[in-house]
N, C-alpha and C. Protein backbone atom coordinates (compact mmCIF):
# COMPACT_ATOMS: atom_id res chain seq x y z
N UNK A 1 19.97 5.15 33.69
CA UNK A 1 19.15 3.95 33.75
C UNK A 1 19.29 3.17 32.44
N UNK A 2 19.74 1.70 32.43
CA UNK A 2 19.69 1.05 31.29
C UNK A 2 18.19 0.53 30.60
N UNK A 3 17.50 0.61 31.56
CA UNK A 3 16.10 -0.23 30.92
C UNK A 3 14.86 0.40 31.59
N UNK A 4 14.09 0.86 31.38
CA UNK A 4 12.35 0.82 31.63
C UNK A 4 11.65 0.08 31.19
N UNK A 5 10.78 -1.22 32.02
CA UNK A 5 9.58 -1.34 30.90
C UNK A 5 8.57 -1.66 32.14
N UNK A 6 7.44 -0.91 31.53
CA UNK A 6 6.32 -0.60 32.54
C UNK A 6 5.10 -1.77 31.92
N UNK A 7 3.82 -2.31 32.85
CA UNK A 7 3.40 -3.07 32.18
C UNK A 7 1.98 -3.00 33.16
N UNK A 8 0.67 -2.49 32.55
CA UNK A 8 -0.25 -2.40 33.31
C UNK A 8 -1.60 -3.05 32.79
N UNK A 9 -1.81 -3.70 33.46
CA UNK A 9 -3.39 -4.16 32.91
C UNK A 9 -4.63 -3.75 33.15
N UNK A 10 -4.65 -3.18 33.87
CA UNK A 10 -5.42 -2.52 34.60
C UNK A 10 -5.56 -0.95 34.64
N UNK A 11 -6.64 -0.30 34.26
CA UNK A 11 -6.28 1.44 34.48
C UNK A 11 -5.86 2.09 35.84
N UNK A 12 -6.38 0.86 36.56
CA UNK A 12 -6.61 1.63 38.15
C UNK A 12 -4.94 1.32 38.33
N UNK A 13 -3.87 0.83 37.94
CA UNK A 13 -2.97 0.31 38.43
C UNK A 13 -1.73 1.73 38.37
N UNK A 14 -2.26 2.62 36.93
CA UNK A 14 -1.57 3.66 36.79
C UNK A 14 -2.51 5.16 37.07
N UNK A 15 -3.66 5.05 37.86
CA UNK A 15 -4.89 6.28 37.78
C UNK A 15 -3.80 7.41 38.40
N UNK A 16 -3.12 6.94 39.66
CA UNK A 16 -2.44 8.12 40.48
C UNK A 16 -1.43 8.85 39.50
N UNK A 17 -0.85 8.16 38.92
CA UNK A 17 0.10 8.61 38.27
C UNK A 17 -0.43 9.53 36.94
N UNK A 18 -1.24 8.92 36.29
CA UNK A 18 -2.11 9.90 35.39
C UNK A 18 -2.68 11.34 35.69
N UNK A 19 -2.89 11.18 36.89
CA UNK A 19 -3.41 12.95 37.54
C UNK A 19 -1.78 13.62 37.85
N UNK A 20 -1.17 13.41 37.70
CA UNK A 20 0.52 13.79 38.09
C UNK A 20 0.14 15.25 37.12
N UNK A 21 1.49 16.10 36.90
CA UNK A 21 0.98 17.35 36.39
C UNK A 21 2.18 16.39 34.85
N UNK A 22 2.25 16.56 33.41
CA UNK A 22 3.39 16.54 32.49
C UNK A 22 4.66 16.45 32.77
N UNK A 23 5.71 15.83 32.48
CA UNK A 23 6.92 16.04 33.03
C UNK A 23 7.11 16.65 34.23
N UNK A 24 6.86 15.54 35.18
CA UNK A 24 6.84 15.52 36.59
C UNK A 24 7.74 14.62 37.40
N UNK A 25 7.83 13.42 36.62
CA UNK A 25 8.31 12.29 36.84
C UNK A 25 9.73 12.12 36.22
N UNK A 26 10.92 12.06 36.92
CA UNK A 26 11.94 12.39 36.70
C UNK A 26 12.65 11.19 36.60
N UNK A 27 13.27 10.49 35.10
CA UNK A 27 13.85 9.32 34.87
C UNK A 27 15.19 10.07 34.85
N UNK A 28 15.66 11.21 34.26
CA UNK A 28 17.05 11.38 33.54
C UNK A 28 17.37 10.37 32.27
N UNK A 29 19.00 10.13 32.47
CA UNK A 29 18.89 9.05 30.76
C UNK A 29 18.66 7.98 30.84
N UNK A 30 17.54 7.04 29.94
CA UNK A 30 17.13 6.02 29.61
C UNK A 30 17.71 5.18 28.83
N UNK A 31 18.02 4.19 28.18
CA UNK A 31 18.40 3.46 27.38
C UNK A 31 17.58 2.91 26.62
N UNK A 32 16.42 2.37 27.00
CA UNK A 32 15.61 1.56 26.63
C UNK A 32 14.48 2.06 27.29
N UNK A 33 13.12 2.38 26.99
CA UNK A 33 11.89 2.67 27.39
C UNK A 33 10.82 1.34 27.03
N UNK A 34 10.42 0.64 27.66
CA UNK A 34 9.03 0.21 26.75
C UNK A 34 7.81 -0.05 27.92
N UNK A 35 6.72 0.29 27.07
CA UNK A 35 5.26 0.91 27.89
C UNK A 35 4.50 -0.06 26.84
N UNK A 36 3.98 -0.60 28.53
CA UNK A 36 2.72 -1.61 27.62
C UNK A 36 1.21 -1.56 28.05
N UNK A 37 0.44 -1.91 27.54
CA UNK A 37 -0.99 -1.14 27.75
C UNK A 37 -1.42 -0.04 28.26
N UNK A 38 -1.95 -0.21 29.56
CA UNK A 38 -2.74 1.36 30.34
C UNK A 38 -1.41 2.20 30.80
N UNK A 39 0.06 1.35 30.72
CA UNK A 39 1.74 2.17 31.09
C UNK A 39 1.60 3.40 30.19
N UNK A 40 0.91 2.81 28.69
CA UNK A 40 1.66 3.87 27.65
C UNK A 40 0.81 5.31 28.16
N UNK A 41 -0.41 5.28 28.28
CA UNK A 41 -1.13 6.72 29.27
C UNK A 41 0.01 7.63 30.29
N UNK A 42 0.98 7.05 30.84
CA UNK A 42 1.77 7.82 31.74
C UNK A 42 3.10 8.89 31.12
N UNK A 43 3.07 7.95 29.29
CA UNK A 43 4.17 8.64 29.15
C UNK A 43 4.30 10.05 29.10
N UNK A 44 3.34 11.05 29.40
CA UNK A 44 3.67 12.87 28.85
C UNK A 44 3.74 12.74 30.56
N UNK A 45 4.01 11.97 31.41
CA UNK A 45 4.67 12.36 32.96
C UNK A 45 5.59 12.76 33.36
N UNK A 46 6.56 11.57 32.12
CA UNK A 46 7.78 11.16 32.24
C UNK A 46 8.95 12.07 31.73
N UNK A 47 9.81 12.11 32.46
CA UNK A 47 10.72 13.40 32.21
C UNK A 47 12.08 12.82 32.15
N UNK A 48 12.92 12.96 30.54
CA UNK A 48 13.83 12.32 30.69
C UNK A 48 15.01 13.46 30.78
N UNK A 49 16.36 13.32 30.45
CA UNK A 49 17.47 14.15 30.76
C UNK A 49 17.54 14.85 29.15
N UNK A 50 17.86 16.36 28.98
CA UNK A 50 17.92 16.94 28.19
C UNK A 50 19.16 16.12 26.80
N UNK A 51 19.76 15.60 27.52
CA UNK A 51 21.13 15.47 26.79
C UNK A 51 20.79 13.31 26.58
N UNK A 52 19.43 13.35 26.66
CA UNK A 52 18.97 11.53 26.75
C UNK A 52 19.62 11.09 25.34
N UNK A 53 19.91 10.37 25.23
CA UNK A 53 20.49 8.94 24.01
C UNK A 53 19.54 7.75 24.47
N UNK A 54 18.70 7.25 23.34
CA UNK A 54 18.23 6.08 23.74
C UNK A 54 18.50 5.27 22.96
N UNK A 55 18.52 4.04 23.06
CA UNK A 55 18.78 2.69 22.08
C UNK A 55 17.50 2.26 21.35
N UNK A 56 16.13 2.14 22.02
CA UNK A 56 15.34 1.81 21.75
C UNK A 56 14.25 2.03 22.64
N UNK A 57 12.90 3.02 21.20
CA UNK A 57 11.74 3.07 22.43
C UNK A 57 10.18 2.33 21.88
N UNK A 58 9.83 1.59 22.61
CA UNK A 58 9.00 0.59 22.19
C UNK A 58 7.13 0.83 22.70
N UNK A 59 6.18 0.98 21.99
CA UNK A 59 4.67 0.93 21.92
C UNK A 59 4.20 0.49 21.63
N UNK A 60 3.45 -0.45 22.28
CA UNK A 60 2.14 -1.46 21.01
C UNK A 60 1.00 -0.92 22.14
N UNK A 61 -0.12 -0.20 21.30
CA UNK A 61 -1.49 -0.65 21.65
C UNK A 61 -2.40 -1.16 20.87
N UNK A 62 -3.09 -2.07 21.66
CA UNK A 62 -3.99 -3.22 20.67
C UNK A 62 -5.54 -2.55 20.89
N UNK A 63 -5.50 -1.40 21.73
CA UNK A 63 -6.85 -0.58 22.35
C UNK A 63 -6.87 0.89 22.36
N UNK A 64 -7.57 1.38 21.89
CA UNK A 64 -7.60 2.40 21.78
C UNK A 64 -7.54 3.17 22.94
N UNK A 65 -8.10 2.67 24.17
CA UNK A 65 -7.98 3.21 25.36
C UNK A 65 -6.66 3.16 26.34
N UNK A 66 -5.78 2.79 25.77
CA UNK A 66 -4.72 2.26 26.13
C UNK A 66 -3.39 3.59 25.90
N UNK A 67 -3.76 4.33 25.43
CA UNK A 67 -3.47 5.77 24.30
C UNK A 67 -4.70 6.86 25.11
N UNK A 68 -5.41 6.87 25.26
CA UNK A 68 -6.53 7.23 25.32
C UNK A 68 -5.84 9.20 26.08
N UNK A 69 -5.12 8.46 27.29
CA UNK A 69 -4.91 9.66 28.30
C UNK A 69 -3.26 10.65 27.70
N UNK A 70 -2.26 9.36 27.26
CA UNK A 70 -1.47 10.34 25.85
C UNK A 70 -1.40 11.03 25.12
N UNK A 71 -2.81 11.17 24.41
CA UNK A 71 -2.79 11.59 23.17
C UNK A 71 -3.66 12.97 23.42
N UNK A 72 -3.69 13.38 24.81
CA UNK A 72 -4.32 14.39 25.26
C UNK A 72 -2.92 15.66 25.21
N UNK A 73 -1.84 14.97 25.80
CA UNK A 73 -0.72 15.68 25.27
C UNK A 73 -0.54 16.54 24.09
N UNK A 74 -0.22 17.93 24.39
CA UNK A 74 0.16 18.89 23.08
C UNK A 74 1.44 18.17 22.32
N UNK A 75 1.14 18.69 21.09
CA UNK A 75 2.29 17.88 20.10
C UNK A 75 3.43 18.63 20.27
N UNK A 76 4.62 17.76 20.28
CA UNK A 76 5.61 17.77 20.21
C UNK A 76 6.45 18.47 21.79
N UNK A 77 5.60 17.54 22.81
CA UNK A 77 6.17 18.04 24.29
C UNK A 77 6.66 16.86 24.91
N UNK A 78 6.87 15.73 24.21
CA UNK A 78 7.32 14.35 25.52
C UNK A 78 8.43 14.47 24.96
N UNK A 79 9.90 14.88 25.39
CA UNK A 79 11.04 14.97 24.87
C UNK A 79 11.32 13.44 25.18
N UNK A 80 12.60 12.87 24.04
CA UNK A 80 12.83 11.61 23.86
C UNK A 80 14.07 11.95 23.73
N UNK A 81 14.76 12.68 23.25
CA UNK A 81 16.14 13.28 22.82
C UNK A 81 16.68 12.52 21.56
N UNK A 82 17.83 11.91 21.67
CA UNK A 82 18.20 11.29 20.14
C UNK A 82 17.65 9.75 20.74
N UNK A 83 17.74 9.34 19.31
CA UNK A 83 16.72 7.98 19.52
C UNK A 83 17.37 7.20 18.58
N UNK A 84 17.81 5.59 18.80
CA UNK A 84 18.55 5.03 17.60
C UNK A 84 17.23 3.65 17.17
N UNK A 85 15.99 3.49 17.71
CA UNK A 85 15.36 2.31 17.09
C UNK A 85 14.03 2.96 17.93
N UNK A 86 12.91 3.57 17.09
CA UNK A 86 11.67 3.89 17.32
C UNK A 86 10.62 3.13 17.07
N UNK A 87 9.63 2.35 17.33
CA UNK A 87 8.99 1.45 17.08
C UNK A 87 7.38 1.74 17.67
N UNK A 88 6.38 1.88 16.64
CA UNK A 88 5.14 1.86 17.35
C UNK A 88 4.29 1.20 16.77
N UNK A 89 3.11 0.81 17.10
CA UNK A 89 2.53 -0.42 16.98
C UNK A 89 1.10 0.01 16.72
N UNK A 90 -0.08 -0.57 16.17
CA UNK A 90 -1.26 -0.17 16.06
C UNK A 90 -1.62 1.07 16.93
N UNK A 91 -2.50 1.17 17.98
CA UNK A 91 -3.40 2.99 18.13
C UNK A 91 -1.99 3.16 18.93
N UNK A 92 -0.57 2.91 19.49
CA UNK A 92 0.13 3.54 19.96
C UNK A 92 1.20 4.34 18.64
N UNK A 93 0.61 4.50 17.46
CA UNK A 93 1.21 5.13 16.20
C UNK A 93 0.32 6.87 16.33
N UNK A 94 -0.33 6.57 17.28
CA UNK A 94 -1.03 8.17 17.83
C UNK A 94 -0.29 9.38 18.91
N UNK A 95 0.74 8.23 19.16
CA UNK A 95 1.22 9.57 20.31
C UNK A 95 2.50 9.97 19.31
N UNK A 96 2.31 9.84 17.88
CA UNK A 96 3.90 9.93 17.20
C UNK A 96 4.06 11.87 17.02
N UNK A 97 2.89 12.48 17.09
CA UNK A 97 2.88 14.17 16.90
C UNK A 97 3.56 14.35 17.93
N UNK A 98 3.10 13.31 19.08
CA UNK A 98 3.48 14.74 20.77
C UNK A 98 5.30 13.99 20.54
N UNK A 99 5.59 13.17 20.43
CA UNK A 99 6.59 13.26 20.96
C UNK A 99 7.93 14.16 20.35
N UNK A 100 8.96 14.51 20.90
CA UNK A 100 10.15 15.55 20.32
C UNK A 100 11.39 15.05 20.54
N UNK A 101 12.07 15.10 19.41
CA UNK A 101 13.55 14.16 19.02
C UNK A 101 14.36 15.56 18.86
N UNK A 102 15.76 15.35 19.08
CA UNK A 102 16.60 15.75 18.97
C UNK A 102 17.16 16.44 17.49
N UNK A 103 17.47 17.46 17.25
CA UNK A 103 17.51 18.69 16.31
C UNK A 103 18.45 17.73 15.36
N UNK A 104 18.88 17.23 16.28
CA UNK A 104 20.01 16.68 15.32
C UNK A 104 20.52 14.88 15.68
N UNK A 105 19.14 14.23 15.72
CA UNK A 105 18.46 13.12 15.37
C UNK A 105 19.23 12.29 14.38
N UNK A 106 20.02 10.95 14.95
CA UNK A 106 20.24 9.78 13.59
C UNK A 106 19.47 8.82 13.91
N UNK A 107 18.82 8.06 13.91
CA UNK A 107 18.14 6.70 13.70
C UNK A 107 18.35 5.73 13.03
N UNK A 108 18.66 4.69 13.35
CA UNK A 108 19.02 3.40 12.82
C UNK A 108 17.93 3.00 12.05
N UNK A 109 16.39 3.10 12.50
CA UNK A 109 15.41 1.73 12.25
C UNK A 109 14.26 2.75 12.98
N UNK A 110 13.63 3.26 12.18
CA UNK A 110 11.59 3.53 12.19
C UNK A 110 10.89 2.65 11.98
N UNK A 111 10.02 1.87 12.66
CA UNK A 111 9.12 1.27 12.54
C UNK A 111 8.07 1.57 12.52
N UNK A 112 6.49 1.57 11.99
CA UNK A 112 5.35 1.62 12.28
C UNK A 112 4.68 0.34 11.23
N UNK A 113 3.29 0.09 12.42
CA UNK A 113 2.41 -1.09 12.00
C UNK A 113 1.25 -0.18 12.42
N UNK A 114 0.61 -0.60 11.23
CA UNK A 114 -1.03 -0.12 11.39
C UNK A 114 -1.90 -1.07 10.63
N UNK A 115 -2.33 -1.77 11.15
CA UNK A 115 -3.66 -2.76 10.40
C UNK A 115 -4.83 -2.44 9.74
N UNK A 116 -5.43 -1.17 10.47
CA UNK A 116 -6.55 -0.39 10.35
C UNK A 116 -6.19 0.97 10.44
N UNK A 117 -6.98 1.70 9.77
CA UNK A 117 -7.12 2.91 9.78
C UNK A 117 -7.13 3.81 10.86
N UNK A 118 -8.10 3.08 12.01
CA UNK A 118 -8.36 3.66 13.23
C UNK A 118 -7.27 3.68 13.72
N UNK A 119 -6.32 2.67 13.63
CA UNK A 119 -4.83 2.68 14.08
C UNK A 119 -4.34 4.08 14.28
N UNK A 120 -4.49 4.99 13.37
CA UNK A 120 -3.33 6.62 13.42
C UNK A 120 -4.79 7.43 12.90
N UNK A 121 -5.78 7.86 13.80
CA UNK A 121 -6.74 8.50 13.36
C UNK A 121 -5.98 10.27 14.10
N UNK A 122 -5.13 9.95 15.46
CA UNK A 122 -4.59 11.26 15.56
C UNK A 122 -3.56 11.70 14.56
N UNK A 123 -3.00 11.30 14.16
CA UNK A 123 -1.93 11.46 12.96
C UNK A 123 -2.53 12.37 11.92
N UNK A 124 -3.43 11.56 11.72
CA UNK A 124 -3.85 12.38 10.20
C UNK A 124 -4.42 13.86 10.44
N UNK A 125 -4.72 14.12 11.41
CA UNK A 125 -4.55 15.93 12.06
C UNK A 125 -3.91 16.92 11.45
N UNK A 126 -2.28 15.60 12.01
CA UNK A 126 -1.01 16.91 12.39
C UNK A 126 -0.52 17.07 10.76
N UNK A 127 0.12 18.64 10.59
CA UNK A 127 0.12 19.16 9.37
C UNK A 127 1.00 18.00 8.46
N UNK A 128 0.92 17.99 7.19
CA UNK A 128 2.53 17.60 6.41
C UNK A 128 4.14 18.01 6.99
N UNK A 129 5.07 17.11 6.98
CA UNK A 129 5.97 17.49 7.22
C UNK A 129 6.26 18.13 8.78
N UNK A 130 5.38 18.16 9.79
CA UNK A 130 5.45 18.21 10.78
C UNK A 130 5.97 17.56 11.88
N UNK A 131 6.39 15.70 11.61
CA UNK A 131 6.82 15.36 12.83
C UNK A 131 8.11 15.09 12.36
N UNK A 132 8.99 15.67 13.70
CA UNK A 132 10.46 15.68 12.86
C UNK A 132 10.85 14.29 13.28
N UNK A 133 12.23 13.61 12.67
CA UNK A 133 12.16 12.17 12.81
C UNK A 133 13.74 12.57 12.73
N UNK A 134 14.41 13.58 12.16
CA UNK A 134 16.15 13.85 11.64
C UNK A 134 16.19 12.87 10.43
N UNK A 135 17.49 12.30 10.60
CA UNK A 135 18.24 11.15 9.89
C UNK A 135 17.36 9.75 10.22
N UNK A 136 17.28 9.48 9.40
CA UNK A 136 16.61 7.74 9.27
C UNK A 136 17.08 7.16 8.42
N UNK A 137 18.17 5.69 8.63
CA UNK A 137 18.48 5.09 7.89
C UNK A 137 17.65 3.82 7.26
N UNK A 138 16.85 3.30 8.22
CA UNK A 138 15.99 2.39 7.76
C UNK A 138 14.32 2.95 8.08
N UNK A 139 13.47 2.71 7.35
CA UNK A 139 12.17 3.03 7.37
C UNK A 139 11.13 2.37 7.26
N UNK A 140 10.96 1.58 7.85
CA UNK A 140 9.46 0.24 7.83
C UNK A 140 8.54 1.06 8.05
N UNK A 141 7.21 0.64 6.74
CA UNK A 141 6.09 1.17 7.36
C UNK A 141 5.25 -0.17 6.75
N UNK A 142 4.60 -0.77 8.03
CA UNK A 142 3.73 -1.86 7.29
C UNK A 142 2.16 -1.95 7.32
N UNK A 143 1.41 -2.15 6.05
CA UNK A 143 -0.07 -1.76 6.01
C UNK A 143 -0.47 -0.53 6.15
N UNK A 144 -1.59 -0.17 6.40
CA UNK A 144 -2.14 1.23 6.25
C UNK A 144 -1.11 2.36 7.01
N UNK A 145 0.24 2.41 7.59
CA UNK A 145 1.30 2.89 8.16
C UNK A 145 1.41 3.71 7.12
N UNK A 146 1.51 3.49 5.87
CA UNK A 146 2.41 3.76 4.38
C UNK A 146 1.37 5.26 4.60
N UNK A 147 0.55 5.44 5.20
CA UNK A 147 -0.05 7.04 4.69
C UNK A 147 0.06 7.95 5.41
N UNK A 148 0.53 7.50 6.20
CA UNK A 148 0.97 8.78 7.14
C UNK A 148 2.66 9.65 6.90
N UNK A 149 3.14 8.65 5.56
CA UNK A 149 4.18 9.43 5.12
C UNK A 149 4.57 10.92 5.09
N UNK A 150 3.54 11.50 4.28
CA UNK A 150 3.74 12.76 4.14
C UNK A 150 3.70 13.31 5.59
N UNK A 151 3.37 13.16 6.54
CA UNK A 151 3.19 13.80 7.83
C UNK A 151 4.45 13.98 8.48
N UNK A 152 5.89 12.87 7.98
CA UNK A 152 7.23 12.78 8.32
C UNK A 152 8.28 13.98 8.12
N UNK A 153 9.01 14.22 8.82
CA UNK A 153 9.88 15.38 8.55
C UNK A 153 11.36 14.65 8.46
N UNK A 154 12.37 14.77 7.24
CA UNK A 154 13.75 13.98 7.51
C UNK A 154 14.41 15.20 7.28
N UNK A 155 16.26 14.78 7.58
CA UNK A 155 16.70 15.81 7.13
C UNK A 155 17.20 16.25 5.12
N UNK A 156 17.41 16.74 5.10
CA UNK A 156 17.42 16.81 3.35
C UNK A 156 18.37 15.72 2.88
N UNK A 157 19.57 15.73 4.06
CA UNK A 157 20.82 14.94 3.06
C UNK A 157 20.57 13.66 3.52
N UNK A 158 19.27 13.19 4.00
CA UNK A 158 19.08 11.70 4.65
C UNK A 158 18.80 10.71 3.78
N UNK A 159 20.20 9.78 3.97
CA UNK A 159 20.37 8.74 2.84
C UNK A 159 19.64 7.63 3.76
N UNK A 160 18.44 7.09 2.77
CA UNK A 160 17.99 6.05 3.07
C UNK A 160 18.21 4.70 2.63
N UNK A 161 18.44 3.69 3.29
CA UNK A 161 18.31 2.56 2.14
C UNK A 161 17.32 1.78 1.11
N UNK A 162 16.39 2.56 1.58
CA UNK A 162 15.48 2.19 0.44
C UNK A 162 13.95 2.06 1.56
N UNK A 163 12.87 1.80 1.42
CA UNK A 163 11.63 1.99 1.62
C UNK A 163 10.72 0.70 1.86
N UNK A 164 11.20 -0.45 2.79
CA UNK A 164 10.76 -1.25 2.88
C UNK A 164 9.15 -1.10 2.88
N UNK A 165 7.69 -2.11 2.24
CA UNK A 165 6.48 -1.78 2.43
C UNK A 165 6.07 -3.23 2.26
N UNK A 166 5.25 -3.13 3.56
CA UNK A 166 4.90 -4.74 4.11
C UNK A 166 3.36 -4.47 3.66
N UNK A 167 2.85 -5.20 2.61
CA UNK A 167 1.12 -5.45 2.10
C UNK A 167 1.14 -6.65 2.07
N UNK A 168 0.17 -6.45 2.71
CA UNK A 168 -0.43 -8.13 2.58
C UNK A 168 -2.42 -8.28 2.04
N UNK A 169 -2.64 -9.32 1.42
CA UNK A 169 -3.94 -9.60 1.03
C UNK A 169 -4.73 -9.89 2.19
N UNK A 170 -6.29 -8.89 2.08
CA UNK A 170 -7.17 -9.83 3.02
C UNK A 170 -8.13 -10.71 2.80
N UNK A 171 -8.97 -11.01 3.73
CA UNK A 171 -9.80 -12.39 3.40
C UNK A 171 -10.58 -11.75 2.02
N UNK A 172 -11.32 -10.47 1.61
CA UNK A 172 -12.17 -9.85 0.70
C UNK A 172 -11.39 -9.86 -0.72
N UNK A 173 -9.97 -9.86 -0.46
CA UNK A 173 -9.02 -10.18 -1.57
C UNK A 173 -8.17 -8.60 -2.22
N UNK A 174 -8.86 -7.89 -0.69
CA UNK A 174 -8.25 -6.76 -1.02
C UNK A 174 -6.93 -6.29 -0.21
N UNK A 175 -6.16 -5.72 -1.40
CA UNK A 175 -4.58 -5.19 -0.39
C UNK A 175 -4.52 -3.99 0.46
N UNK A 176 -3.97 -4.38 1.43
CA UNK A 176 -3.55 -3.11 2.15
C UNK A 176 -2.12 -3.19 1.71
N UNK A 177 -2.81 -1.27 1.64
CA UNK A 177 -1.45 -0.40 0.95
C UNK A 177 -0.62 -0.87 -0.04
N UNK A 178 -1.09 -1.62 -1.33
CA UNK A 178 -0.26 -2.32 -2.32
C UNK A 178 0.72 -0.96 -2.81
N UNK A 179 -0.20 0.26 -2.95
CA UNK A 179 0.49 1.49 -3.68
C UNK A 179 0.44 2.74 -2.64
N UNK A 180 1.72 3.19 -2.94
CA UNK A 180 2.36 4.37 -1.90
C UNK A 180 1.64 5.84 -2.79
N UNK A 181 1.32 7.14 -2.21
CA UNK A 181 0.77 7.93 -3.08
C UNK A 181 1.54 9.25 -2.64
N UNK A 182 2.87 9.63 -3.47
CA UNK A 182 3.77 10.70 -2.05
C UNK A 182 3.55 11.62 -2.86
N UNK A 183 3.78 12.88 -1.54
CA UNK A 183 3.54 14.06 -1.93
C UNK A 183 5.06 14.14 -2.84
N UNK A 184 4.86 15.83 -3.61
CA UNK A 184 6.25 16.07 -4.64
C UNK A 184 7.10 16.28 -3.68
N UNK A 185 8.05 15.71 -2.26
CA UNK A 185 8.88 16.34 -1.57
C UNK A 185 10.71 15.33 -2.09
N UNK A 186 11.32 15.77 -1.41
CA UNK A 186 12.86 15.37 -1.32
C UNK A 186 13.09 14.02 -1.44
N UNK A 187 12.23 13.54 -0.62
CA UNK A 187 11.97 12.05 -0.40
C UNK A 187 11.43 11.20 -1.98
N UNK A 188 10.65 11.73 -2.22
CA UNK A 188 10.27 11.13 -3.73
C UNK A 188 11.22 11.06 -4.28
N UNK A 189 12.12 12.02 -4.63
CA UNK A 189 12.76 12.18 -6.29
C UNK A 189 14.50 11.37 -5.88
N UNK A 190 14.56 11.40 -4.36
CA UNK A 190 15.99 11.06 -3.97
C UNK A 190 15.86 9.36 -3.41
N UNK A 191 15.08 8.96 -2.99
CA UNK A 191 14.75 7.56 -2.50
C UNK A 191 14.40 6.48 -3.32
N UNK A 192 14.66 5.73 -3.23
CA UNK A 192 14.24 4.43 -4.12
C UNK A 192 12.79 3.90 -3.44
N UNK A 193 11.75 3.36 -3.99
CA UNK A 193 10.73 2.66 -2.71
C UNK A 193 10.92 1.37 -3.57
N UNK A 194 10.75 -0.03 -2.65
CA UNK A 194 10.67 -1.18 -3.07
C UNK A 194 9.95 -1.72 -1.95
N UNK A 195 9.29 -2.96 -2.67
CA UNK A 195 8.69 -4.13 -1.96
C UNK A 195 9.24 -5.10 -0.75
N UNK A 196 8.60 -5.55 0.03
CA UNK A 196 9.34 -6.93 0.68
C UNK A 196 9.59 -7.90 -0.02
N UNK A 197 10.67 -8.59 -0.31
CA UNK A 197 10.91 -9.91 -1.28
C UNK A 197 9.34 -10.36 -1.17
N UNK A 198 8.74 -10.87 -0.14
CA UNK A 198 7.71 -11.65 -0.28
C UNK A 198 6.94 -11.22 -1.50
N UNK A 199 6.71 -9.62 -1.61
CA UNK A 199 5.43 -9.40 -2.54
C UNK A 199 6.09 -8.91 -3.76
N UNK A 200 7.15 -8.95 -4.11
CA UNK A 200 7.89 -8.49 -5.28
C UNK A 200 7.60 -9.53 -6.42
């Protein structure tokens, strides 16, 4: 399959499918996944092919309830396989424990956006160094995103290009995430971190 994108507004539109039992629902390989509102609840259904390659898998929730029936999922059971552009978006930065990448994982481009805190309140749970991610060549984390760092797992020899970090001022005149606070791991002493031109 080259493309998925599911799109629900409604809870009642995906309820049947939510009572389904976990990987029930049989896609095989995907290319492209993207789940939008009450869709993203279905993903621990969805069952892709052991040997999956995806191009790009895409989440925004703007609701907490929107996540709500996902994040009920045990960590690290929605297999994704290798993944080349991961992207999640405010409270859909909560299903990032359950999902499971490939042992031997390259990634082009990590994304995460978090505005608020409440954004990744499941995150901050799962241990340090627990969600594996492999190889990541690019790494966006913008606004309160930047703290869920330590929670990332890379591989040792993973050359990054550097540590893009999107802060911006709010109306109170206070920054989100001006300063990064990393644990002593691999990533510190081997990575460069820098600003977005804008705030440099």
């Amino acid at each position: 399959m080259e493309e998925l994108c599911l799109y629900a507004e409604k809870e009642e539109h995906v309820s049947e499918l939510i009572l389904t039992k976990n990987n029930s629902i049989w896609l095989g390989k995907v290319k492209k996944l993207e789940l939008e509102l009450f869709a993203i609840n279905i993903l621990p259904k969805l069952k892709l092919h052991g040997a999956n390659v995806m191009e790009e898998f895409s989440l925004s929730a703007d609701k907490e309830e929107y996540v709500s029936e996902a994040i009920r999922a045990k960590n690290s059971t929605i297999w994704l396989g290798k993944m080349k552009k991961l992207e999640l978006n405010l409270f859909a930065i909560n299903i990032l424990p359950k999902l499971k990448l490939h042992k031997e994982n390259v990634m082009e481009e990590f994304h995460l956006s978090a505005g608020e805190i409440e954004h990744f309140f499941e995150v901050m749970f799962a241990e340090n160094n627990s969600i594996w991610l492999g190889s990541v060549k690019r790494l966006e984390l913008e606004s309160f995103a930047t703290i869920i760092l330590p929670k990332l797992n890379f591989y040792e020899e993973n050359e990054m290009e550097g540590l893009p970090v999107n802060v911006e001022e709010t109306e109170c005149g206070v920054f989100r995430a001006p300063l990064i606070t990393l644990p002593p791991c691999w990533l510190c002493s081997r990575e460069r971190i820098e600003a977005d031109d804008d705030f440099q």
